[in-house]
N, C-alpha and C. Protein backbone atom coordinates (compact mmCIF):
# COMPACT_ATOMS: atom_id res chain seq x y z
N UNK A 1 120.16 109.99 90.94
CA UNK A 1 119.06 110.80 91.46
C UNK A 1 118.12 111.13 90.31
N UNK A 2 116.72 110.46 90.83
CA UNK A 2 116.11 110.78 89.67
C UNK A 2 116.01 112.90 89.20
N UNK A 3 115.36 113.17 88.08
CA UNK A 3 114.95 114.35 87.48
C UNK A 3 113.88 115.14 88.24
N UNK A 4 114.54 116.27 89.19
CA UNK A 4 113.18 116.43 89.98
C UNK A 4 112.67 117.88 89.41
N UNK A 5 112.93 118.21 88.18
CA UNK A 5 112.46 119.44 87.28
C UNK A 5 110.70 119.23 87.49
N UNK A 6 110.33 120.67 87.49
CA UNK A 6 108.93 120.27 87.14
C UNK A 6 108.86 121.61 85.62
N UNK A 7 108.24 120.42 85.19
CA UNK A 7 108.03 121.57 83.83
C UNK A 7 106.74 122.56 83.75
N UNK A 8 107.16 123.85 83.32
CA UNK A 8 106.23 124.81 83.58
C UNK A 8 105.38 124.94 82.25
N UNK A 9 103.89 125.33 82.36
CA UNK A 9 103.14 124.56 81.15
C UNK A 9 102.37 125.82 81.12
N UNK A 10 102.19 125.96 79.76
CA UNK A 10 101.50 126.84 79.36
C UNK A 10 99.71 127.18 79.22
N UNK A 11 99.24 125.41 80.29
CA UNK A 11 98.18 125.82 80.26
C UNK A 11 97.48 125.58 82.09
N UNK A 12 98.92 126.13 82.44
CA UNK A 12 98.88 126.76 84.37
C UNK A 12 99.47 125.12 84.86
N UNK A 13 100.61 124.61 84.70
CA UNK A 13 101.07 123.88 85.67
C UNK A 13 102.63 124.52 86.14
N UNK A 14 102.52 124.17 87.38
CA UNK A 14 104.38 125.13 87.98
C UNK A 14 104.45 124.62 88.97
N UNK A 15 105.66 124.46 89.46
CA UNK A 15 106.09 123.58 90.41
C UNK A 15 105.51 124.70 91.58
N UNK A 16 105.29 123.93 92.90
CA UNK A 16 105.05 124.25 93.94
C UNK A 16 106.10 125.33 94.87
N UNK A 17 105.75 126.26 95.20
CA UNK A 17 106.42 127.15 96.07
C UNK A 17 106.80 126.22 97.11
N UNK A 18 107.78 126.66 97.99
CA UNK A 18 108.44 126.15 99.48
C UNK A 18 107.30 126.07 100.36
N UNK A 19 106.59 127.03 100.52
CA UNK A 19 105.30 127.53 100.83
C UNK A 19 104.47 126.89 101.04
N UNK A 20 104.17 126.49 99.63
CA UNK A 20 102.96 125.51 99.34
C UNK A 20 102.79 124.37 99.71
N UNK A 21 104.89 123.88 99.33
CA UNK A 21 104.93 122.23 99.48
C UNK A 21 105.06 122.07 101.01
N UNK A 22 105.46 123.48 102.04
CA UNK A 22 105.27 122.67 103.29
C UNK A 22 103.72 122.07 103.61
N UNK A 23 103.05 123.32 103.34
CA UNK A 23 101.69 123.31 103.18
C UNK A 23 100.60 122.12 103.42
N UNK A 24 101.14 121.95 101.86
CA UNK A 24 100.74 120.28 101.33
C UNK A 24 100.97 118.98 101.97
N UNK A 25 102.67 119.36 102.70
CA UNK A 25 102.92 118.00 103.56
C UNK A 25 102.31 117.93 104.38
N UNK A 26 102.18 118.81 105.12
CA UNK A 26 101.65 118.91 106.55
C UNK A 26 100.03 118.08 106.63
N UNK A 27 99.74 117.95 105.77
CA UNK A 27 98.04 117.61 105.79
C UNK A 27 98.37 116.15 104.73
N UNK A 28 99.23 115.76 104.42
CA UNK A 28 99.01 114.60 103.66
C UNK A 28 98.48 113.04 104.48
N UNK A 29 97.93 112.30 104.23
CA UNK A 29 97.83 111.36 104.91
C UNK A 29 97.53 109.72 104.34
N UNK A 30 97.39 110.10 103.00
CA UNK A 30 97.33 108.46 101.90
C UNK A 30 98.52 108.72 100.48
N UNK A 31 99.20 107.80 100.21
CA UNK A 31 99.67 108.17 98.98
C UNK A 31 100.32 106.65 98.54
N UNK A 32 101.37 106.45 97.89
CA UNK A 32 101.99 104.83 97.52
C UNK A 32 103.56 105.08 97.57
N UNK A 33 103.99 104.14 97.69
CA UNK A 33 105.18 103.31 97.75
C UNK A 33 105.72 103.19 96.68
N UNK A 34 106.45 103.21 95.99
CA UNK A 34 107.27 102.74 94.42
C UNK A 34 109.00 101.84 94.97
N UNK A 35 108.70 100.86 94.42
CA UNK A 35 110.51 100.17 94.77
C UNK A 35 110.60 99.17 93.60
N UNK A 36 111.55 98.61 93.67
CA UNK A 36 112.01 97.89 92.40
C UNK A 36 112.37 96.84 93.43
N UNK A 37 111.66 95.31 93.19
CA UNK A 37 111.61 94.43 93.83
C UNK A 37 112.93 93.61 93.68
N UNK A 38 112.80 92.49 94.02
CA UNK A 38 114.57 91.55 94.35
C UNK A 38 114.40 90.66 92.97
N UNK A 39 113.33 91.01 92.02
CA UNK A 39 113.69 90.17 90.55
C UNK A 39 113.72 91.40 89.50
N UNK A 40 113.28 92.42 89.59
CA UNK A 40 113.66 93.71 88.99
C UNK A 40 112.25 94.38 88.55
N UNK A 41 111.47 93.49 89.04
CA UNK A 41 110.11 94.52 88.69
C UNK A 41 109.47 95.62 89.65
N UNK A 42 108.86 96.52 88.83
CA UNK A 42 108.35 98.00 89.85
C UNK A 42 107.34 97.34 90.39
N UNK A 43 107.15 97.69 92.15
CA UNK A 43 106.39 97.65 92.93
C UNK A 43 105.71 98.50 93.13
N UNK A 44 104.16 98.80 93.66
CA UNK A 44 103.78 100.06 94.24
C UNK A 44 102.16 99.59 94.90
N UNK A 45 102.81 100.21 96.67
CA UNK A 45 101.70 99.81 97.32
C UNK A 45 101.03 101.00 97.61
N UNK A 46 99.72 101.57 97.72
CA UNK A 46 99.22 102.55 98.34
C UNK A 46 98.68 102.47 100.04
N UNK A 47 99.03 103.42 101.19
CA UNK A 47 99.28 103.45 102.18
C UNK A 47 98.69 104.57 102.81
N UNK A 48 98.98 104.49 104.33
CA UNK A 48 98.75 105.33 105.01
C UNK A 48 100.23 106.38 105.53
N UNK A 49 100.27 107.38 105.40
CA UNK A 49 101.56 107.85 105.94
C UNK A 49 101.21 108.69 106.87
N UNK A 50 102.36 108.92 107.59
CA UNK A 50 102.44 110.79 108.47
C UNK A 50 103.57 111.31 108.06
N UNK A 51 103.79 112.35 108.63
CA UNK A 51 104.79 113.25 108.17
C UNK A 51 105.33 114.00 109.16
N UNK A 52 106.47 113.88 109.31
CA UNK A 52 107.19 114.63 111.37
C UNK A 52 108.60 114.74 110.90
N UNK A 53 108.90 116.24 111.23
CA UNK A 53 109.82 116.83 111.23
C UNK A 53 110.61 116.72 110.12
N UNK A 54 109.94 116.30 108.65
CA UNK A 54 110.61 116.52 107.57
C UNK A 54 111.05 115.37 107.16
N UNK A 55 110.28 114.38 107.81
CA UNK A 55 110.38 112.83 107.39
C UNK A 55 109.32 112.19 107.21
N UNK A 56 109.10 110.98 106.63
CA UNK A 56 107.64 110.53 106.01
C UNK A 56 107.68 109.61 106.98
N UNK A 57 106.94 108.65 107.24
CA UNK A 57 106.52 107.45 107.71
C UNK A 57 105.41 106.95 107.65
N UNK A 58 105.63 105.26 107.41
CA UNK A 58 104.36 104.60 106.93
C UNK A 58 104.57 103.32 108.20
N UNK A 59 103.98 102.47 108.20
CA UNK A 59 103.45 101.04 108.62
C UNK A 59 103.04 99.53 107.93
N UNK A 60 103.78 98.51 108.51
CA UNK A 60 103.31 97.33 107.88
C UNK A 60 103.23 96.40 108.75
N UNK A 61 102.15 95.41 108.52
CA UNK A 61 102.42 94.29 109.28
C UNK A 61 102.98 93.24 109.29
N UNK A 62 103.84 92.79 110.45
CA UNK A 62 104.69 92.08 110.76
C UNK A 62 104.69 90.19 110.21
N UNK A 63 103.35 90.04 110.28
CA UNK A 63 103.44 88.45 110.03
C UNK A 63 102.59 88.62 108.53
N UNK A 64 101.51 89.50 108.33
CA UNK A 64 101.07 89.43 106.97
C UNK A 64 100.97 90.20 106.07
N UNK A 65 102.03 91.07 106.21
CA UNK A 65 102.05 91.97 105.42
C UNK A 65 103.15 92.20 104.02
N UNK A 66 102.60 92.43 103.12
CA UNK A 66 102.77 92.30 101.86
C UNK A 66 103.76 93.18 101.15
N UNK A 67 103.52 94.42 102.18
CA UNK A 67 104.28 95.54 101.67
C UNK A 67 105.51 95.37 102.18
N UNK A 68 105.95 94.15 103.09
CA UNK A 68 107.15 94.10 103.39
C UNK A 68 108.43 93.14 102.12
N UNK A 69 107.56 92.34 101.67
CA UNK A 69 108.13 91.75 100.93
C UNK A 69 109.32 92.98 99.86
N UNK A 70 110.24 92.95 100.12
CA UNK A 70 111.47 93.88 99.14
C UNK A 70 111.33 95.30 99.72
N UNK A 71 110.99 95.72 101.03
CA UNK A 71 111.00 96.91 101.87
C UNK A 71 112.25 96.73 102.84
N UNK A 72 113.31 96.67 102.33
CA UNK A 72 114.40 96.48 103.30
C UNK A 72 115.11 97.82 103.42
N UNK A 73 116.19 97.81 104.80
CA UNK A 73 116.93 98.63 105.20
C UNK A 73 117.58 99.41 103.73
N UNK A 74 117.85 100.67 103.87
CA UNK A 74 118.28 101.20 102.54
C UNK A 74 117.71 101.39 101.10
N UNK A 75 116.46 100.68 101.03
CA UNK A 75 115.64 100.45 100.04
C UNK A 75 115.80 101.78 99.16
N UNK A 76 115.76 102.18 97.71
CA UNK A 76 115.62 103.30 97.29
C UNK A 76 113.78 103.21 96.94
N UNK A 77 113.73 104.94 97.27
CA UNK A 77 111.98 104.29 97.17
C UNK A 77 111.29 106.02 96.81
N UNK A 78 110.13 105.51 95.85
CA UNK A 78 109.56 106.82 95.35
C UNK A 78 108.00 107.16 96.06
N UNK A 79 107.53 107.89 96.77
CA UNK A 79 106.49 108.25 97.56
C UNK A 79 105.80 109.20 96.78
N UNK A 80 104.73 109.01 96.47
CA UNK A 80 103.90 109.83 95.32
C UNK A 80 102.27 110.35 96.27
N UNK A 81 101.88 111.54 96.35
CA UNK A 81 100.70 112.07 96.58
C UNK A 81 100.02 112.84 96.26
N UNK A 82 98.95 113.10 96.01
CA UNK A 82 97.99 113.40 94.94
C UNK A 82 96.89 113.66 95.49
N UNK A 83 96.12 114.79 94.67
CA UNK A 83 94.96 115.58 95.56
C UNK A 83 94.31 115.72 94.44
N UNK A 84 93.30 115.74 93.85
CA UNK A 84 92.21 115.49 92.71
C UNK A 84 91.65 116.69 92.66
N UNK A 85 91.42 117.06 91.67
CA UNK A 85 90.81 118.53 91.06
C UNK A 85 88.98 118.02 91.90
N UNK A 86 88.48 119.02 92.59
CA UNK A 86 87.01 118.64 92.95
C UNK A 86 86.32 119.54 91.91
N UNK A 87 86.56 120.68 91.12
CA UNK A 87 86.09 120.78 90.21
C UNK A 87 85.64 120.43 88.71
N UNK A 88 86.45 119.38 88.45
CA UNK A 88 86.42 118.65 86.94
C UNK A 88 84.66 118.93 87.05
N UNK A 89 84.52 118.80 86.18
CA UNK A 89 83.07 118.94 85.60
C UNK A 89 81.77 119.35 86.09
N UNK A 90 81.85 120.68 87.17
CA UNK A 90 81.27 121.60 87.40
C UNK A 90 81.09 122.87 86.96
N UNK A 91 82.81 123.39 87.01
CA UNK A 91 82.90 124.75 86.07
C UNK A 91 84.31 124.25 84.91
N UNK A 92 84.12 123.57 84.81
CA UNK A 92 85.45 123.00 83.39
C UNK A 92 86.62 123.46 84.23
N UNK A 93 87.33 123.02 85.25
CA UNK A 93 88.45 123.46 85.98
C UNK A 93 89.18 122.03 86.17
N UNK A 94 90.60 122.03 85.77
CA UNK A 94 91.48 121.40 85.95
C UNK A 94 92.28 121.82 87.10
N UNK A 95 92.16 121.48 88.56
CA UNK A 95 92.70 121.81 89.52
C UNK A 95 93.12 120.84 90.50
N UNK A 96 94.75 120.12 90.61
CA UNK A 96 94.65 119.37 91.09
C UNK A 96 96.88 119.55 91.51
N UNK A 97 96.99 119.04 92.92
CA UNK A 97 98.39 118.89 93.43
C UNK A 97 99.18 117.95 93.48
N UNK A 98 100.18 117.43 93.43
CA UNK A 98 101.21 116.39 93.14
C UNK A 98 102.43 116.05 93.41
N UNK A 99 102.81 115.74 94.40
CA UNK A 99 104.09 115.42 95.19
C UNK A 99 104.56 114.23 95.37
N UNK A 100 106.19 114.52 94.46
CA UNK A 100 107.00 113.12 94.47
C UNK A 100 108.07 113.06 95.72
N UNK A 101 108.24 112.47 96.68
CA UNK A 101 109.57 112.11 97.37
C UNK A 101 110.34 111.10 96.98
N UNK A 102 111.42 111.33 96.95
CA UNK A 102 112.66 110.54 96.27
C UNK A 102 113.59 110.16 97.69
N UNK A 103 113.67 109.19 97.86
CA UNK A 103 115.11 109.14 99.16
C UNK A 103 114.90 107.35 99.53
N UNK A 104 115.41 107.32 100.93
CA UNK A 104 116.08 106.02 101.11
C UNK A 104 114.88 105.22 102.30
N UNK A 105 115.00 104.20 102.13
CA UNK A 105 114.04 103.43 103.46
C UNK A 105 115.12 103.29 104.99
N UNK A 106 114.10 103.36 106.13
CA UNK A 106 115.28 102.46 107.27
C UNK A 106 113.83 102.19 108.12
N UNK A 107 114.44 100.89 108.20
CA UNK A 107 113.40 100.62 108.99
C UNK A 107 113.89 100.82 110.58
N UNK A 108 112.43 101.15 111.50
CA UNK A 108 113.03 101.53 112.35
C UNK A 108 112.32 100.77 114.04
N UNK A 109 111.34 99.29 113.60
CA UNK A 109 111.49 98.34 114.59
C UNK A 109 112.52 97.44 114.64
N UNK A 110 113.07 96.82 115.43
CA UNK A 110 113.88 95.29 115.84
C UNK A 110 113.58 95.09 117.09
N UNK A 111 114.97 94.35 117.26
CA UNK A 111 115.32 93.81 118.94
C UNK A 111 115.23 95.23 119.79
N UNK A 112 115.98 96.30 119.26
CA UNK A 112 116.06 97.31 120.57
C UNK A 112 115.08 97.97 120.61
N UNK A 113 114.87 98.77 121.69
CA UNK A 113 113.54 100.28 121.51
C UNK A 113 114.58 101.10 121.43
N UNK A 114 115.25 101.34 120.52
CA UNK A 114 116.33 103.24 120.38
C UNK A 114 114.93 103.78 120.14
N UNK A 115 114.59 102.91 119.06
CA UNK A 115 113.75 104.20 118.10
C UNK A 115 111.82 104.09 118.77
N UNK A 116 112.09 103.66 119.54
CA UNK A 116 110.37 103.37 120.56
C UNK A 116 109.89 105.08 120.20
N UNK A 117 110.09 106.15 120.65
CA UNK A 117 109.58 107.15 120.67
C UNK A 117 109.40 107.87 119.49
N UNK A 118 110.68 107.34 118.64
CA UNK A 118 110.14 107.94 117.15
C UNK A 118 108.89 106.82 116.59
N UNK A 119 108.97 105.56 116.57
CA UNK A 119 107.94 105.33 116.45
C UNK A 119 106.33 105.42 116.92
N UNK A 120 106.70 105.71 118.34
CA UNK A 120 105.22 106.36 118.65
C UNK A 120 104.76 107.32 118.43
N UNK A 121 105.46 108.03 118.17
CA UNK A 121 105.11 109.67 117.55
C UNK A 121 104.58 109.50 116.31
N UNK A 122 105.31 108.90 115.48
CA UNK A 122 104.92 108.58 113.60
C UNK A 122 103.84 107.85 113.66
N UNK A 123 103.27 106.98 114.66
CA UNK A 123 102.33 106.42 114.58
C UNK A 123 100.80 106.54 115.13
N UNK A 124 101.25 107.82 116.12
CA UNK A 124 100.06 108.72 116.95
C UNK A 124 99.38 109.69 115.47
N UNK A 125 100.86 110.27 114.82
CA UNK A 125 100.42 111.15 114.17
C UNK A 125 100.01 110.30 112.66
N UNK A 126 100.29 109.39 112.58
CA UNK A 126 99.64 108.57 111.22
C UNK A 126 98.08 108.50 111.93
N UNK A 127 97.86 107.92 112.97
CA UNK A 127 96.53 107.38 113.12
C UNK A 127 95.57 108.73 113.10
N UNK A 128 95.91 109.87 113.67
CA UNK A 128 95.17 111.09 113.69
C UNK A 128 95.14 111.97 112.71
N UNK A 129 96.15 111.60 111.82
CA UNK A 129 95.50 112.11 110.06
C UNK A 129 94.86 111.02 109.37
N UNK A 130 95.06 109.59 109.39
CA UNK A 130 93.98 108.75 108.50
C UNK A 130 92.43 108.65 109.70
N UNK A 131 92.41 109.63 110.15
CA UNK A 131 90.91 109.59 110.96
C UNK A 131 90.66 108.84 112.10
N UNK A 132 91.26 108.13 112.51
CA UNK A 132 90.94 106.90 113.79
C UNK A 132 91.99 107.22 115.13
N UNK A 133 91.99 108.70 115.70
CA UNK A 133 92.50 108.54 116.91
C UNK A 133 92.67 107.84 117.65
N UNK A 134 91.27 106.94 118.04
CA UNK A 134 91.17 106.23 118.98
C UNK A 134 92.58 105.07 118.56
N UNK A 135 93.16 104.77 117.93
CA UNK A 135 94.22 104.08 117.43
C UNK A 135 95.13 104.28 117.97
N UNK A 136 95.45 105.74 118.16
CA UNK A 136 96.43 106.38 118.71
C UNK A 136 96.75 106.18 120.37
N UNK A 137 95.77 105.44 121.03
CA UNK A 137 95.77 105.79 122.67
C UNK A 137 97.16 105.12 122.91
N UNK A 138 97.59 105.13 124.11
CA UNK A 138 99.07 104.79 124.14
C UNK A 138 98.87 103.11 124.43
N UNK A 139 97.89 102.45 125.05
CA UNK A 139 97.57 100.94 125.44
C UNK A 139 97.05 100.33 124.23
N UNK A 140 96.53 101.32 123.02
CA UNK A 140 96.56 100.36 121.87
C UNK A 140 97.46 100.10 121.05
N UNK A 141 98.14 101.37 120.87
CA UNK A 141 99.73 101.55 120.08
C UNK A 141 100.65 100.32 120.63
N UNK A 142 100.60 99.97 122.32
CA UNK A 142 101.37 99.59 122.99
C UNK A 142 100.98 97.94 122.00
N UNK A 143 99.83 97.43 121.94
CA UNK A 143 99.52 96.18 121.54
C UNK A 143 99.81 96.16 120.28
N UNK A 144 100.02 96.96 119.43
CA UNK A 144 100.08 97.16 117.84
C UNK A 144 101.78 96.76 117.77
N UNK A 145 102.71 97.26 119.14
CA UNK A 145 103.84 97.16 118.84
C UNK A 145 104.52 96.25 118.52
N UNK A 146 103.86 95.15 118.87
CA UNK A 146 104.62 94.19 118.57
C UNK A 146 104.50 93.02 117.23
N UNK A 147 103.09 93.93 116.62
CA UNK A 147 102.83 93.26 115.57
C UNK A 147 103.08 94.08 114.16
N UNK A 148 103.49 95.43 114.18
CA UNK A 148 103.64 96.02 113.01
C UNK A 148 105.00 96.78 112.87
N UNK A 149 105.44 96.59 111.73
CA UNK A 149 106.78 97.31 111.20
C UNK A 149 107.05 99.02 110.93
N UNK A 150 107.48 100.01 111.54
CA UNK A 150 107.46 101.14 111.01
C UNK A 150 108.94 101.54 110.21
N UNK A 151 108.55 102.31 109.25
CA UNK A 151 109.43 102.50 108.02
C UNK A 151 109.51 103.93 108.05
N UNK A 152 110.54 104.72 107.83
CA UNK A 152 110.98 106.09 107.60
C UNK A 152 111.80 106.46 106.53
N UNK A 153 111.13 107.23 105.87
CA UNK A 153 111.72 107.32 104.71
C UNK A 153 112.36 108.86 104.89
N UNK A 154 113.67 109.22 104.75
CA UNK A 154 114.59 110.41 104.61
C UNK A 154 114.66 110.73 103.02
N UNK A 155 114.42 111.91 103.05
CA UNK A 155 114.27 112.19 101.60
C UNK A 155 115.46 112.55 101.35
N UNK A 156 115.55 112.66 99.86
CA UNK A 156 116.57 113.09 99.12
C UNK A 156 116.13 114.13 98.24
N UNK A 157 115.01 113.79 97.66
CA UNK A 157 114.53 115.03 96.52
C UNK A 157 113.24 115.57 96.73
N UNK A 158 112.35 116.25 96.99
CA UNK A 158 111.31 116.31 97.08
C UNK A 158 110.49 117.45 95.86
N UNK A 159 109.93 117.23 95.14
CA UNK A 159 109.31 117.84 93.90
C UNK A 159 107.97 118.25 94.22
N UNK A 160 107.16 119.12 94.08
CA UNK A 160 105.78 119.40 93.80
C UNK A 160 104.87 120.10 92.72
N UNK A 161 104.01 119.91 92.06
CA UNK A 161 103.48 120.54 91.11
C UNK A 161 102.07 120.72 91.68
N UNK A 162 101.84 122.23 91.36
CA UNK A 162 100.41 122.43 91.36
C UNK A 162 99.79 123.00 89.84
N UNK A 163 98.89 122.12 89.54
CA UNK A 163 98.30 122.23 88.04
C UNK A 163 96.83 123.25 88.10
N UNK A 164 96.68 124.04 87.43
CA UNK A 164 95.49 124.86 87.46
C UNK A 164 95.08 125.50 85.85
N UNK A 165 93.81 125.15 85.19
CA UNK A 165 93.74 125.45 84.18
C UNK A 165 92.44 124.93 83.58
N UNK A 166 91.58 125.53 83.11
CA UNK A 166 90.31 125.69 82.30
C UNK A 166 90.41 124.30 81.26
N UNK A 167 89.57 123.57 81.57
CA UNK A 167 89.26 122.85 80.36
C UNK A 167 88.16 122.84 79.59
N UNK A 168 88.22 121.98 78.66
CA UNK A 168 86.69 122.16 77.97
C UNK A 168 85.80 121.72 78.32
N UNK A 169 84.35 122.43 77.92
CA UNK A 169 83.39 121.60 78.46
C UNK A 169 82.82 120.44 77.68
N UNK A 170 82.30 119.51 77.50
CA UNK A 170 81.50 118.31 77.05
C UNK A 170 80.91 118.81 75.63
């Protein structure tokens, strides 16, 4: 299990309250992928996710999709998201949030529908945080089904840092 310390910094970084990090999940909706591929090198795709009931989920496609290559059942995998200071170089403010998830892959299309409803749910609520409801209707989801992979990632560690602190000016 990786080190999920966040180090507290003397010029305003501290790990995220319970609070905060539900906070933060709740509204996340782009971040990346980290895995260690089947020849030993680090992977990392950036994505669309949702987030339901304390589980992540993302999407791939079935015949051309890239992110499937070394995304298998059990996969260990690092989910990273990130929110950008909008102040940098207005009032010299370093203000910006950061959340690692640590845990396991399962994928959750095949042959059966067990998991039909968890996937429509993860995928109503992916399409209506990356902006495109209309994605979400149930007769387009229905056509999407058979061409894209959904992935759920169960965490194991979940870390957050929120950084806040004056920098210099120019």
């Amino acid at each position: 299990m990786p080190n999920t310390e966040v180090r507290q910094s003397v010029l305003g970084g501290r790990k995220m309250t319970e609070e905060e990090l539900a906070e933060y999940l709740r509204g996340i909706c782009y971040g990346t992928v980290s895995y260690v591929d089947d020849e030993g090198w680090p992977q990392m795709r950036p994505m669309n996710f949702s987030y339901l009931d304390g589980k992540f989920y993302f999407h791939a496609n079935k015949a051309k999709g890239e992110k499937l290559r070394g995304l298998t059942e059990g996969t260990r995998v690092c989910l990273s998201f990130y929110t950008p200071s909008d102040q940098v170089g207005k009032e010299y403010l370093c203000r910006h949030q950061s959340v690692l998830v640590y845990g396991c892959l399962r994928r959750l299309d095949g042959e059966g529908e067990e998991n039909k409803e968890e996937i429509l749910r993860s995928m109503t609520a992916l399409c209506q945080a990356a902006g495109t409801p209309y994605k979400a209707e149930p007769e387009r989801l229905g056509k999407a089904w058979r061409t894209i992979s959904v992935f759920r990632v169960d965490p194991e560690a979940v870390v957050g840092k929120w950084v806040h602190f004056g920098s210099l000016p120019r």
